[in-house]
C-alpha atoms as a PDB file:
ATOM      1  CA  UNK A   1       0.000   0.000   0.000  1.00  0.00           C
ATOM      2  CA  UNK A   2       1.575   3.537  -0.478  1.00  0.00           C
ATOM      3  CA  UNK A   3       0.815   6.441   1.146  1.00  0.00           C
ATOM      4  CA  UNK A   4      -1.726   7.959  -0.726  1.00  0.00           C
ATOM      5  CA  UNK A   5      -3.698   4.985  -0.323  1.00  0.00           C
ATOM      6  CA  UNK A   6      -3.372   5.025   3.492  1.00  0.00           C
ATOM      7  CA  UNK A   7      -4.679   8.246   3.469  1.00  0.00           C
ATOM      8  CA  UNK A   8      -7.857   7.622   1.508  1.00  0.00           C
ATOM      9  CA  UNK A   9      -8.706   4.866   3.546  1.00  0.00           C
ATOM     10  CA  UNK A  10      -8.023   6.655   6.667  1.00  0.00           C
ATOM     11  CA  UNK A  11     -10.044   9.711   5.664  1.00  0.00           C
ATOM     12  CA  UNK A  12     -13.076   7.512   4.643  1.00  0.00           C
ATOM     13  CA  UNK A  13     -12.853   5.256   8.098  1.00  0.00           C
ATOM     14  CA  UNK A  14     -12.685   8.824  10.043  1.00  0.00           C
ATOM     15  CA  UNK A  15     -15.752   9.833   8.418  1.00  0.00           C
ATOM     16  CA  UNK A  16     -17.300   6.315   9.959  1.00  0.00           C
ATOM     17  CA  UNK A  17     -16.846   4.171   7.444  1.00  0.00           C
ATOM     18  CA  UNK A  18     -15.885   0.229   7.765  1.00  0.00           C
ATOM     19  CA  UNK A  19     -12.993  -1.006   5.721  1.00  0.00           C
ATOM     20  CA  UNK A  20     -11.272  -4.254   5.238  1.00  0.00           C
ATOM     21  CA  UNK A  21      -7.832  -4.114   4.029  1.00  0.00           C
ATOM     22  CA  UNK A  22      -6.351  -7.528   1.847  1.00  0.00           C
ATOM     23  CA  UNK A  23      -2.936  -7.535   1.807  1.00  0.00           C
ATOM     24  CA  UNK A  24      -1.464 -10.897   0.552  1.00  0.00           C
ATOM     25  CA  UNK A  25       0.678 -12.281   3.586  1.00  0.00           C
ATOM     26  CA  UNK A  26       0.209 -12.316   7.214  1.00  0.00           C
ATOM     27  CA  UNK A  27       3.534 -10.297   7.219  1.00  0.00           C
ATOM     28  CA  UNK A  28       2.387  -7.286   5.324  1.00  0.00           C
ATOM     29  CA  UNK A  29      -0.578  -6.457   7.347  1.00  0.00           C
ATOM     30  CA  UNK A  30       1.789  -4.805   9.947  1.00  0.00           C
ATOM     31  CA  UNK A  31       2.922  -2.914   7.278  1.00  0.00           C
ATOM     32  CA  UNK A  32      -0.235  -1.656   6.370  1.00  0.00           C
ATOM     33  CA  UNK A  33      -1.023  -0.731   9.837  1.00  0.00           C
ATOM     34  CA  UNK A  34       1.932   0.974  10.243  1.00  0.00           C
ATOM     35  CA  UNK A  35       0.892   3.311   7.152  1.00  0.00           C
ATOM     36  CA  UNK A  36      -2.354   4.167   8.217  1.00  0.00           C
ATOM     37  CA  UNK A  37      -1.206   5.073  12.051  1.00  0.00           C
ATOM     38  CA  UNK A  38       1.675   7.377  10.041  1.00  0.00           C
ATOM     39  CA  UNK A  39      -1.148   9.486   8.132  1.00  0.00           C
ATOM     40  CA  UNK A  40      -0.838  12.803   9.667  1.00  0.00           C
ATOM     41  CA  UNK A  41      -4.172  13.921   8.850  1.00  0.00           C
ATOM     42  CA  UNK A  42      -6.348  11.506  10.115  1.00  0.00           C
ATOM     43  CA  UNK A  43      -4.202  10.398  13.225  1.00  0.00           C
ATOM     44  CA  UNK A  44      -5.834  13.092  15.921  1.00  0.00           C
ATOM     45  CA  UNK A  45      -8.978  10.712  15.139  1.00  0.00           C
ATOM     46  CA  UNK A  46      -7.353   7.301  16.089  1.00  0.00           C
ATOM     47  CA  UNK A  47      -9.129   6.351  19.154  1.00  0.00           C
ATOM     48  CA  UNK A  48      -7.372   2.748  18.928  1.00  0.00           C
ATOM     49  CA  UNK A  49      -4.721   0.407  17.415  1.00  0.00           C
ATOM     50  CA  UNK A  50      -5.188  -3.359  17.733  1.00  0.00           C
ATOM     51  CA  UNK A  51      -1.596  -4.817  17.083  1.00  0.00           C
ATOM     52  CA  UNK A  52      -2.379  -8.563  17.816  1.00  0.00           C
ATOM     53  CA  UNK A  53      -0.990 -11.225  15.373  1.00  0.00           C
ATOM     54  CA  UNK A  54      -3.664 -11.670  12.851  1.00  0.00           C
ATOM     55  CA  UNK A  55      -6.121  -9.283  14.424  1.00  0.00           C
ATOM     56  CA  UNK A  56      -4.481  -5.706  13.400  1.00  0.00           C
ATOM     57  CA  UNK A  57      -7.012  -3.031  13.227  1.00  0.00           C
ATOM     58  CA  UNK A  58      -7.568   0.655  13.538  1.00  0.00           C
ATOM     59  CA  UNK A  59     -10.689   1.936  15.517  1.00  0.00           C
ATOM     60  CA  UNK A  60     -11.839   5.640  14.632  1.00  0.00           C
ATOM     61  CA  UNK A  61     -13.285   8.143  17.325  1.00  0.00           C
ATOM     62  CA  UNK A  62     -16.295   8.446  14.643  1.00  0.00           C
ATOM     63  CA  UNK A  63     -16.986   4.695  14.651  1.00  0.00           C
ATOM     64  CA  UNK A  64     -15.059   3.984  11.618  1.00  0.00           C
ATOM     65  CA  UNK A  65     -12.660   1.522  11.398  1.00  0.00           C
ATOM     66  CA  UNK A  66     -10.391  -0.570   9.312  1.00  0.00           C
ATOM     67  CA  UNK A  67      -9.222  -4.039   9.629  1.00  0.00           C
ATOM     68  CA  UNK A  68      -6.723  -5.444   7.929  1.00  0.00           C
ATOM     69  CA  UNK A  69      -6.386  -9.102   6.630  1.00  0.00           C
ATOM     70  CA  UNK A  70      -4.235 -11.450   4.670  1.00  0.00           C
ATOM     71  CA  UNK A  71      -5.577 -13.083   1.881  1.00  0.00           C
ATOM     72  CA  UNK A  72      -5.340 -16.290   4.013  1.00  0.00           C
ATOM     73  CA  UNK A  73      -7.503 -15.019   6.562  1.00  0.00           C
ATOM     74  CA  UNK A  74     -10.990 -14.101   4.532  1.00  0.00           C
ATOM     75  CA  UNK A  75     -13.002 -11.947   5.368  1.00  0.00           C
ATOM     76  CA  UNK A  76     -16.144 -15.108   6.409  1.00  0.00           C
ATOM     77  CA  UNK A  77     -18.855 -13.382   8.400  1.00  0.00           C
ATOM     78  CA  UNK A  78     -17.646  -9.876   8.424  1.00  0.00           C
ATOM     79  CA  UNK A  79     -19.370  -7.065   6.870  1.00  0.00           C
ATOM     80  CA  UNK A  80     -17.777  -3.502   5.398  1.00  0.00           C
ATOM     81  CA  UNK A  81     -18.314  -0.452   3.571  1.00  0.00           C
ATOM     82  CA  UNK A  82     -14.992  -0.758   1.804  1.00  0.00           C
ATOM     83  CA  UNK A  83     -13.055  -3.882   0.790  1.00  0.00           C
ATOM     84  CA  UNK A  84      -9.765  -3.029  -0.648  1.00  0.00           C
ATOM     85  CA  UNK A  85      -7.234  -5.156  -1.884  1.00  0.00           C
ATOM     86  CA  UNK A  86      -3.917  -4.552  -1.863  1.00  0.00           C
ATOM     87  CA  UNK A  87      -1.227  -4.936  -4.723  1.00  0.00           C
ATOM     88  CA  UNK A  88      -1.721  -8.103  -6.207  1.00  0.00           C
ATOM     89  CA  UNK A  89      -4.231 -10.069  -4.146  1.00  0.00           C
ATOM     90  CA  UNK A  90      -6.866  -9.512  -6.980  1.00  0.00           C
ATOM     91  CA  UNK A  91      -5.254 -12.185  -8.758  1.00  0.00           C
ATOM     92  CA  UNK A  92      -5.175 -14.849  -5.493  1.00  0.00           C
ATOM     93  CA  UNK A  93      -9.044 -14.252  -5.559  1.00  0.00           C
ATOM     94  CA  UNK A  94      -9.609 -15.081  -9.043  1.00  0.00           C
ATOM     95  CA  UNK A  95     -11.261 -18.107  -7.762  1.00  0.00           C
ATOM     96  CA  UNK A  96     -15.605 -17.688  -8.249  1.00  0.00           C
ATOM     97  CA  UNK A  97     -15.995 -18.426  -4.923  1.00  0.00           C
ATOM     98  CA  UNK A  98     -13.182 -15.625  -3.623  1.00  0.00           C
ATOM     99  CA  UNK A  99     -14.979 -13.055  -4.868  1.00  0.00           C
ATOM    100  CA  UNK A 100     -18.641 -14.372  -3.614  1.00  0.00           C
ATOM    101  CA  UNK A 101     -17.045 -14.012   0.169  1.00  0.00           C
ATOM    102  CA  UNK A 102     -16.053 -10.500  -0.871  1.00  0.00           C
ATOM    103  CA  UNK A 103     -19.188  -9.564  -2.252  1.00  0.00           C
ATOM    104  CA  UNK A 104     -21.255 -10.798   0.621  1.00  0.00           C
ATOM    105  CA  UNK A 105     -18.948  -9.257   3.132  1.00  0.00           C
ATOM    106  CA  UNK A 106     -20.254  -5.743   1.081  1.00  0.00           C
ATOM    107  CA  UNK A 107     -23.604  -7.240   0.547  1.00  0.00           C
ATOM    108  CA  UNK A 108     -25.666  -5.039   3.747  1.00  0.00           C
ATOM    109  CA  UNK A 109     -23.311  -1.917   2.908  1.00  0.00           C
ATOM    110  CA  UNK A 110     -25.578   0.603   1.171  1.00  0.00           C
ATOM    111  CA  UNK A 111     -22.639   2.241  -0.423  1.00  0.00           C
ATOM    112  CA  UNK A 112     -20.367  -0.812  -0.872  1.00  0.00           C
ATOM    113  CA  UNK A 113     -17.133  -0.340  -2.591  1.00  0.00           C
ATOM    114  CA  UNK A 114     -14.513  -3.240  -3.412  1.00  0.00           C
ATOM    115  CA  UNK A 115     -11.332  -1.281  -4.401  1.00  0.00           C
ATOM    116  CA  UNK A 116      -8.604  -3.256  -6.367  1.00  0.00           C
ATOM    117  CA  UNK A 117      -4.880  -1.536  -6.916  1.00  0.00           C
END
């Protein structure tokens, strides 16, 4: 993820939106983290950091929030505004039944969005 990505998606979880962030190892998703904590315009809203292995999210003072999985990990029985997926994973869910678990993790989202990079 670069930086101007970060930003986006911390801007639109600030305004209370629900992200999920793919990233394509386990390994990255610290990275990713690390990005959207650095985003100097958004990070006066961070009410929270979750750092846990596998469980790394960011929790907004407006009720947004993003959490950020590895391809790996799915995104079964959660539910988001905004799935995006980082460099390259659209290719790992080329699969018909990768992108049904993305599209009903977006399904109850009135203004879903699946973002690919």
């Amino acid at each position: 993820m670069n930086r101007f990505a970060a930003l986006g998606l911390a801007v639109e979880a600030a305004s209370g939106k629900s992200i999920i962030v793919i990233t394509r190892t386990l390994r990255q998703n610290a990275d990713v983290l690390d990005q959207l904590v650095a985003v100097p315009d958004a990070s006066h809203c961070i009410a929270k950091t979750r750092r846990a292995n596998g469980e790394q999210s960011v929790d907004y003072l407006s009720g947004g929030t993003v959490r950020i999985r590895s391809h790996g990990q799915g995104t079964r029985g959660m539910s988001a505004d905004i799935i995006f997926l980082d460099d390259g994973v659209d290719q790992l869910v080329s699969v018909p039944h990768g992108w049904a678990c993305l599209n009903a993790s977006l399904a109850a989202s009135p203004h879903a969005e699946l973002v690919r990079t």
